[in-house]
Protein backbone atom coordinates (compact mmCIF):
# COMPACT_ATOMS: atom_id res chain seq x y z
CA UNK A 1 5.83 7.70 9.76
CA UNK A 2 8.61 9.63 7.52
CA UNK A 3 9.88 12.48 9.44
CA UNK A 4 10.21 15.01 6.27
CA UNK A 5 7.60 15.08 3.48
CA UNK A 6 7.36 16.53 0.39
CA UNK A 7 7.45 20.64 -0.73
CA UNK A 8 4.19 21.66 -1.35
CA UNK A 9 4.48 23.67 -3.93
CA UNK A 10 6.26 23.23 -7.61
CA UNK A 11 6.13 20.81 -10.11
CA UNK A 12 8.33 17.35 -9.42
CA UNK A 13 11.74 17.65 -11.58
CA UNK A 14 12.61 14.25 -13.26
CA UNK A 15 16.56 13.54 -12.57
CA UNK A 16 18.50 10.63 -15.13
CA UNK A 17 19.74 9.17 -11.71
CA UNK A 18 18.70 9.73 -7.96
CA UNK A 19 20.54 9.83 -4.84
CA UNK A 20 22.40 6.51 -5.54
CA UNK A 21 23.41 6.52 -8.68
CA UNK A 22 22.86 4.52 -11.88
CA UNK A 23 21.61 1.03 -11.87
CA UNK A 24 22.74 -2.33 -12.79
CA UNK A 25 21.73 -5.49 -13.54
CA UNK A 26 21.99 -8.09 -10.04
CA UNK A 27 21.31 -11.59 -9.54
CA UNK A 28 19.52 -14.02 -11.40
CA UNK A 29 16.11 -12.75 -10.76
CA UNK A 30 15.38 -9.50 -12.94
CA UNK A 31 16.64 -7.38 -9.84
CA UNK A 32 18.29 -3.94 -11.64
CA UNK A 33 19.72 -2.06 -8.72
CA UNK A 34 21.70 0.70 -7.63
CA UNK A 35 25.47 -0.24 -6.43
CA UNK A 36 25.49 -1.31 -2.76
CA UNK A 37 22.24 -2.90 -2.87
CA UNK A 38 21.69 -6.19 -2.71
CA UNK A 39 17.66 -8.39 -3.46
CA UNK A 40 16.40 -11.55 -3.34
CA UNK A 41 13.46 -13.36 -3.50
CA UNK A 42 11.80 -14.30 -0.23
CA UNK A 43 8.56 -16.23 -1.60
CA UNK A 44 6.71 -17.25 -4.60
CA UNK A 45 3.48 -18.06 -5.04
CA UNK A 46 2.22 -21.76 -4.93
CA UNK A 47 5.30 -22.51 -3.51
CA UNK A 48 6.82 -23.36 0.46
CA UNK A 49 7.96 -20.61 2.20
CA UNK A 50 8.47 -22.00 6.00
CA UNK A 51 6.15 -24.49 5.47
CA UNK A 52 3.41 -22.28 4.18
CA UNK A 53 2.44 -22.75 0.77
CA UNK A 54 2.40 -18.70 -0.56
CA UNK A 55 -0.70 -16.98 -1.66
CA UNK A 56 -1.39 -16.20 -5.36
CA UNK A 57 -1.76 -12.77 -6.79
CA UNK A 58 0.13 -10.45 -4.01
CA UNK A 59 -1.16 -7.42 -3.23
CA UNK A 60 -0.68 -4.98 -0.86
CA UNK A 61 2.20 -5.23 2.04
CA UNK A 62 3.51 -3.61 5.37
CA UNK A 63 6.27 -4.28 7.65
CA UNK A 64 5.81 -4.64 11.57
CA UNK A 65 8.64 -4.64 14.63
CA UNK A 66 8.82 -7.57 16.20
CA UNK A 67 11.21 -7.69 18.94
CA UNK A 68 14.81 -7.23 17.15
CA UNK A 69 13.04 -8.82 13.96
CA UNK A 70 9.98 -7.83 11.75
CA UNK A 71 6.79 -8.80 10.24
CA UNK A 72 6.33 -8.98 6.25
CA UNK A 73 2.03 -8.77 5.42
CA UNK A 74 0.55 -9.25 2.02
CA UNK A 75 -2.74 -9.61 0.76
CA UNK A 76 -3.84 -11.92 -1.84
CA UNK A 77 -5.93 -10.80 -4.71
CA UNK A 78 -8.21 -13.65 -5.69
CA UNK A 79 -11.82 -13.99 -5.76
CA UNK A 80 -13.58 -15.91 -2.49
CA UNK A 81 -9.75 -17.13 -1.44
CA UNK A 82 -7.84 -13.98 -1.06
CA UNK A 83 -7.07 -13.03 2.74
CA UNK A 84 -3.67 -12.47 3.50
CA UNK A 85 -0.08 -13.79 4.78
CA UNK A 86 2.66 -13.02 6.97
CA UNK A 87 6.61 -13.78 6.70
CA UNK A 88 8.50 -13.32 10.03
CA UNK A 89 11.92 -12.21 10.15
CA UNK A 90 14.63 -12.74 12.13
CA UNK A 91 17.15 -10.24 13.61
CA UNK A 92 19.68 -11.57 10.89
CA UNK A 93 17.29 -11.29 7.55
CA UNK A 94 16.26 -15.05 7.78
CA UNK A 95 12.81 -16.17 7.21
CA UNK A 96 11.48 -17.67 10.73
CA UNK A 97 8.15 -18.63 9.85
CA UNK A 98 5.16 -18.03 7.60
CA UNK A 99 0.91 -18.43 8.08
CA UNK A 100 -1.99 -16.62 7.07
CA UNK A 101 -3.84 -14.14 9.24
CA UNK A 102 -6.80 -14.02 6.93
CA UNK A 103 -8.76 -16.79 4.97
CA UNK A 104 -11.72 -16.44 2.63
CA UNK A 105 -12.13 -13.34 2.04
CA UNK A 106 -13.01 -11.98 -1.34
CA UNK A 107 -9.75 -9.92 -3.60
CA UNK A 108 -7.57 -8.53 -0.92
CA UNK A 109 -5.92 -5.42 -2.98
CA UNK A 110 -4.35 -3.24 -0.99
CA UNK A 111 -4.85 -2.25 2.69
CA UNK A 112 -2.83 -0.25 5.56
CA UNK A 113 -0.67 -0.50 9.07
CA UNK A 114 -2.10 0.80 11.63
CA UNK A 115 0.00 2.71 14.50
CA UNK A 116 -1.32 -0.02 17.00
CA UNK A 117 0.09 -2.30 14.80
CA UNK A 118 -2.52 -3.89 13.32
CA UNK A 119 -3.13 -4.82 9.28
CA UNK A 120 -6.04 -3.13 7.59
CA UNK A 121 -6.70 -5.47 4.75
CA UNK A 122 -9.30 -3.91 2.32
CA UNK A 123 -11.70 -6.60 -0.22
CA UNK A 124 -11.92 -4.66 -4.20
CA UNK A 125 -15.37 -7.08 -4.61
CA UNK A 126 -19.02 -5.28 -4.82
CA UNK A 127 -19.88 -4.42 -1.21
CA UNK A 128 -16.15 -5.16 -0.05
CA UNK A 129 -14.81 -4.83 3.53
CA UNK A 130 -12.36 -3.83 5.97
CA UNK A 131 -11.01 -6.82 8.03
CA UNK A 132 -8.73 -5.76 11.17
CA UNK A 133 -5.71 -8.30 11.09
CA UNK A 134 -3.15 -9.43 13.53
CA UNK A 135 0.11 -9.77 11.89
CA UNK A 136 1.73 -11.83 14.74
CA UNK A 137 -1.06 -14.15 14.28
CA UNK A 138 -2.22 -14.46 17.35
CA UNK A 139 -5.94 -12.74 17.41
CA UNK A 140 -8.77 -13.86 14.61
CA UNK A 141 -9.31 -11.22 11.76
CA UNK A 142 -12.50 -8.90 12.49
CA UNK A 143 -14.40 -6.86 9.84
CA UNK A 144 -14.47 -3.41 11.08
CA UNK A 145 -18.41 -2.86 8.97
CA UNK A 146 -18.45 0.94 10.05
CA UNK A 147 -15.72 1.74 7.69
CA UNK A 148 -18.46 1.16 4.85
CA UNK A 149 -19.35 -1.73 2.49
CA UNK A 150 -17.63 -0.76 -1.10
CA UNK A 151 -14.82 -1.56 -3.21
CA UNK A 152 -12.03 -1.07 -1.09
CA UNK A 153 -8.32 -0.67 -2.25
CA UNK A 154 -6.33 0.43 0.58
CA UNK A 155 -6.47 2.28 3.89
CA UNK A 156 -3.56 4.87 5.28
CA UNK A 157 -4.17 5.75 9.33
CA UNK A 158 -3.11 9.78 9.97
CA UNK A 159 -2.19 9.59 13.97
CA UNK A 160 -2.41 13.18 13.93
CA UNK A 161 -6.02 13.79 13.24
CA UNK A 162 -6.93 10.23 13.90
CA UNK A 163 -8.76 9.53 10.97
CA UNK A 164 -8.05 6.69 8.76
CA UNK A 165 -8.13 7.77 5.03
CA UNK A 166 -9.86 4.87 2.59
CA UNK A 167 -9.49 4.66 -1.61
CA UNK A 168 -12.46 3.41 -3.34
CA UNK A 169 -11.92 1.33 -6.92
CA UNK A 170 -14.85 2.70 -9.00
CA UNK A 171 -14.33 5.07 -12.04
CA UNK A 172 -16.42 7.45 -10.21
CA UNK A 173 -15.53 6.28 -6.69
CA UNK A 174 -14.20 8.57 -3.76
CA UNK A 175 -11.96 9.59 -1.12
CA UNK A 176 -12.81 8.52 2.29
CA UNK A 177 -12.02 9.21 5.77
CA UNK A 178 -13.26 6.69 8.86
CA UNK A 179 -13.64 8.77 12.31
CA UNK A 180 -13.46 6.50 15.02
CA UNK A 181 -15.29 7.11 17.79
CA UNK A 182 -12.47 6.17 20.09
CA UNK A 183 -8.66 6.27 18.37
CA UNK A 184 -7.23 2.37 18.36
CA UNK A 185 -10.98 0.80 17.78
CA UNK A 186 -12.56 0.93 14.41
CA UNK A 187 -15.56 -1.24 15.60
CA UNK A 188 -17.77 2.16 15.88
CA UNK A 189 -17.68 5.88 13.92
CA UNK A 190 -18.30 8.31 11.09
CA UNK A 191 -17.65 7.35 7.33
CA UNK A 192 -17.01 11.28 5.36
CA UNK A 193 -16.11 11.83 2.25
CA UNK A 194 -13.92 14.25 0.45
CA UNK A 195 -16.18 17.46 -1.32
CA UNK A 196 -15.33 19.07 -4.69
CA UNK A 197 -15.77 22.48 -2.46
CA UNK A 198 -12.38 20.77 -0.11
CA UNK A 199 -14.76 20.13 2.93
CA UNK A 200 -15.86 16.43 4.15
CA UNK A 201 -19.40 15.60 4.17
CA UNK A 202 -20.89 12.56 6.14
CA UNK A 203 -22.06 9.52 4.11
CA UNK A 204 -25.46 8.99 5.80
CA UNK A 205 -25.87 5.21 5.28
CA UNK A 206 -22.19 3.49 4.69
CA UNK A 207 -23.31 0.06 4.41
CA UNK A 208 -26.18 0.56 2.59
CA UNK A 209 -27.88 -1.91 0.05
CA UNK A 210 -29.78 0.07 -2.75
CA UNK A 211 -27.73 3.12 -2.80
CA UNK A 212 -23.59 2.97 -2.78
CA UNK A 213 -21.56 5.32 -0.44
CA UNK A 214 -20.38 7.00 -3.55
CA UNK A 215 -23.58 7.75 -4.64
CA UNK A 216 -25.05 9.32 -1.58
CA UNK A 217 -23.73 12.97 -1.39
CA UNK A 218 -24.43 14.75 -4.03
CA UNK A 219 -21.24 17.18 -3.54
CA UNK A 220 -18.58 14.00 -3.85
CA UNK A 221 -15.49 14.68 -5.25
CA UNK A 222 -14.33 11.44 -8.15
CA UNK A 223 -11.65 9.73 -9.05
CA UNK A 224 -10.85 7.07 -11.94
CA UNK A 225 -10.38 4.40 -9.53
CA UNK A 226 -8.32 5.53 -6.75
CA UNK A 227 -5.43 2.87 -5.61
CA UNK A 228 -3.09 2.30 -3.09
CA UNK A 229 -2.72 4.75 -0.32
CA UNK A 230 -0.08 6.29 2.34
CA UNK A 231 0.07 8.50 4.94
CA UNK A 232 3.44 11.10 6.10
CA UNK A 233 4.59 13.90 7.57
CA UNK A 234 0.67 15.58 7.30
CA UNK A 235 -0.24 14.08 3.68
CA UNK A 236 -2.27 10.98 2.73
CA UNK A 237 -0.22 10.39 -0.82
CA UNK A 238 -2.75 8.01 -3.14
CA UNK A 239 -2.96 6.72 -6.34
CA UNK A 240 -5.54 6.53 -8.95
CA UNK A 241 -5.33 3.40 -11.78
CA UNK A 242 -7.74 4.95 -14.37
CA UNK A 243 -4.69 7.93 -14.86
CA UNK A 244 -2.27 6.29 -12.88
CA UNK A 245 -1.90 9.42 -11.10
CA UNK A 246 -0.28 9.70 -8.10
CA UNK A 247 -2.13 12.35 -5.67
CA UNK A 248 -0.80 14.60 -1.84
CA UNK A 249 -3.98 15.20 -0.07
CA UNK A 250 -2.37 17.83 2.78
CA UNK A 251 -3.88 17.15 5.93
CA UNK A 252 -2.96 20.22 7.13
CA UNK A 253 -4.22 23.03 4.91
CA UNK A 254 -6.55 20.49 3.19
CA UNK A 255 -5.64 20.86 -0.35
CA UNK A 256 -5.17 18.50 -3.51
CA UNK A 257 -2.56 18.15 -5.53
CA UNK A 258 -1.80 15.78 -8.30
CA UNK A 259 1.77 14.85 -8.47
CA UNK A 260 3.31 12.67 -11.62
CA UNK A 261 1.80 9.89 -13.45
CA UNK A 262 2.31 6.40 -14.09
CA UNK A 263 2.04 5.11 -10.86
CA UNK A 264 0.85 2.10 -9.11
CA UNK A 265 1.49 1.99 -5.32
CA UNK A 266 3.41 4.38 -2.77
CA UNK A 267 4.98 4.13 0.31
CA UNK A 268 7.52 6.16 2.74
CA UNK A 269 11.01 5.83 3.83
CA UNK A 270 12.04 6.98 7.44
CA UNK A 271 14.48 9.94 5.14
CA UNK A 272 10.77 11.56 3.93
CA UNK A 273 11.82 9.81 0.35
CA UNK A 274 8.79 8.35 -1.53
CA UNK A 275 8.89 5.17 -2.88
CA UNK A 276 6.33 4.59 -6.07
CA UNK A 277 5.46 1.29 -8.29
CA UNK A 278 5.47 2.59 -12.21
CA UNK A 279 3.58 1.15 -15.33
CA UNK A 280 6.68 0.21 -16.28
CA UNK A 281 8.01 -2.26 -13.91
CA UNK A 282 10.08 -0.01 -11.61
CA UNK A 283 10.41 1.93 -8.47
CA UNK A 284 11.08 5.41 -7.97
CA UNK A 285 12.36 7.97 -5.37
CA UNK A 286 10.59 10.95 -5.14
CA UNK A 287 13.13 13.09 -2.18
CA UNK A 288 11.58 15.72 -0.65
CA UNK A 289 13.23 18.34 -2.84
CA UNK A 290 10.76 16.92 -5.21
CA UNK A 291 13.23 15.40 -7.61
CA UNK A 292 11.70 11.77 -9.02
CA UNK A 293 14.23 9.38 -10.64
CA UNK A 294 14.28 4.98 -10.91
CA UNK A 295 15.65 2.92 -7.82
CA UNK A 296 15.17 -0.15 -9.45
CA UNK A 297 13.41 -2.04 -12.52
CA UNK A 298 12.61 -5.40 -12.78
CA UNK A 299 13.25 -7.09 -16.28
CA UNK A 300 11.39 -10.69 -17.28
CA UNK A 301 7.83 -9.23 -15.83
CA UNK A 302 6.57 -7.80 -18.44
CA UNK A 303 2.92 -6.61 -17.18
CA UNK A 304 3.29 -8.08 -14.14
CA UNK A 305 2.58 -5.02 -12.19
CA UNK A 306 4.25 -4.09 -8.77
CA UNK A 307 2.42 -4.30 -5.78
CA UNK A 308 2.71 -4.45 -1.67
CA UNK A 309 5.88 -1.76 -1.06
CA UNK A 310 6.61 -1.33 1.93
CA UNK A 311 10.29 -0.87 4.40
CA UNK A 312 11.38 -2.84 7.48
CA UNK A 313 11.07 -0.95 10.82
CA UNK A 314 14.48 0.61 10.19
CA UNK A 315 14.43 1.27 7.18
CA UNK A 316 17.10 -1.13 5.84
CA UNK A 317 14.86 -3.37 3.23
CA UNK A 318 12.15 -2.98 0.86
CA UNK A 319 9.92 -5.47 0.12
CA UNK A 320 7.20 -5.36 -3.01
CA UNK A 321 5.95 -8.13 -5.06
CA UNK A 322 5.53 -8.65 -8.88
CA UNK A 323 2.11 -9.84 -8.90
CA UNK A 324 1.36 -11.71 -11.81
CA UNK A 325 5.13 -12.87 -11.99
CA UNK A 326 7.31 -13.67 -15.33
CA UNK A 327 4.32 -16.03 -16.26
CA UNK A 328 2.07 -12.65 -16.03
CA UNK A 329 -0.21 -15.18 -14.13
CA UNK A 330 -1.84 -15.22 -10.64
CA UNK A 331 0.11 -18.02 -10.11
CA UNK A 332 3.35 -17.07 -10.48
CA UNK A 333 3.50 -13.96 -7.85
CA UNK A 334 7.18 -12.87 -6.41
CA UNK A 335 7.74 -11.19 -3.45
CA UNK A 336 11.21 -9.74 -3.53
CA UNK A 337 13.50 -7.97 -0.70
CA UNK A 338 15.85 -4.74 -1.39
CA UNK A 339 18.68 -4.55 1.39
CA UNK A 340 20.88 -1.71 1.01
CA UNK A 341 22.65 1.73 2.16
CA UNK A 342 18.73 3.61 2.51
CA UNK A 343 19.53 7.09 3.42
CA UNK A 344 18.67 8.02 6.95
């Protein structure tokens, strides 16, 4: 969880350069970065990665500790095949080994950590669900059917209140919250959703087959298909593709705010920065002093869309993918790693 977060008040001020200066063409691979940082690609899809063939069309992403190395997730967005894969990393930035923690399961978008380190991955398909992953591999995936049967996109857990917020991709779909009956198992508990009056209501039937969650209080606050979702510092931050907006719900004083558009996907650095995927095949910093300006753009991926962001344990890398890759295919998905000077 970031330890800052952002002002709550004020519109964001767009800056020419952020905190590390202009950016420059690195590499061979489309990287355009600020001085000091360094990227690479770690896998591409339909190709070996540790002797795991990598999924096509990758999604969302989050980074775990594991011992002095870490844990890479993604989720693969394909129809009937999608699940999800892991890269492990060792202490030194090398690849240690690759395999899938999730198999047929039906357009993986986006999903969420959880702080019992855990991988929510969320299915976008009619009547989608929420399967409970281990990213060391070591425990079979488990669909966690209380969270509600609907077109998932991603899931953001807020220790504080433990709740675990969920994004819904319908043009009229909602803003969810899953309360668990006990904190650290999702098996059992309350589905709400968020109210146009600010309050949460209870969905009465989640999983219901003739009438969809979205549909079943009448009070229901919409959004144009709300995206990828994080949680810091007291505010679930989400994302909405039919605006690209990005949205701050605060936690704390439960109030709405709609941030900046063209936006794609979020995620938090341990400084309180914000990290967000643009239309326009970049990533920005949003500090905390509410200034937005590019990190990095990606030339050669034209509508490839970024996906999956998400920082090592310490903060030191950033990994996202290009989903569709230069080809703008399925196919031809890159997942790429930023290593640089991060502020603390």
């Amino acid at each position: 969880m970031s330890r800052k977060t952002l002002l709550r008040t004020g519109p964001l001020r767009r800056e020419a350069a952020g905190p590390y200066g202009p950016l420059a063409p690195y590499g061979g691979d489309g990287l355009v970065l600020p001085a000091g940082f360094t990227g690479r690609v770690v896998a591409r899809s339909g190709r070996k990665v540790a002797g795991l063939t990598w999924h096509a069309a990758p999604d969302g992403g989050a980074c775990f500790p594991d011992g002095a190395g870490w844990i890479y997730v993604s989720n693969s967005e394909l129809p009937l095949l999608g699940g999800a894969s892991a890269l492990r990393f060792a202490p030194d930035g090398t690849i240690a080994d690759a395999y899938r923690i999730l198999s047929g399961t039906d357009l993986n978008c986006a999903g969420g950590a959880t702080p019992w380190h855990t991988w929510l991955s969320c299915e976008l398909g009619h009547r989608g669900r929420v399967f409970e992953c281990d990213p060391y591999g070591a425990r079979a995936a488990r669909p966690r059917l209380a969270m509600g049967r609907f077109r998932h996109e991603a899931a953001a857990c807020d220790p504080d209140r433990q709740v675990v917020y969920l994004t819904e991709g319908e043009p009229d779909g909602c803003f969810y919250r899953f309360v668990p009956g006990d904190w650290g198992d999702l098996t059992e508990g309350r589905l709400e959703v968020l109210c146009v009056s600010g309050g949460w209501r209870p969905v009465p039937s989640p999983a219901a087959l003739l009438k969809a969650a979205r549909h079943q209080v009448e009070d229901a606050r919409r959004f144009d298909g709300a995206e990828g979702c994080h949680y810091a510092g007291g505010v679930c931050y989400f994302t909405t593709k039919g605006d690209h907006g990005l949205w701050a719900y605060d936690a704390q004083t439960s109030t709405l705010e709609r941030l900046c558009g063209g936006v794609r996907a979020v995620t938090a650095a341990p400084s309180g920065d914000l990290y967000v995927t643009r239309d326009t095949m970049g990533v920005d910093v949003i500090t905390p002093d509410r200034a937005i300006a590019p990190f990095l753009r990606l030339e050669g991926h034209a509508g490839a869309e970024l996906a999956g962001p998400a920082f090592s344990p310490d903060g030191s890398r950033l990994y996202f993918s290009s989903r569709r890759g230069p080809a703008g295919e399925p196919g031809d998905g890159h997942t790429f790693e930023v290593t640089g000077p991060f502020r603390p």
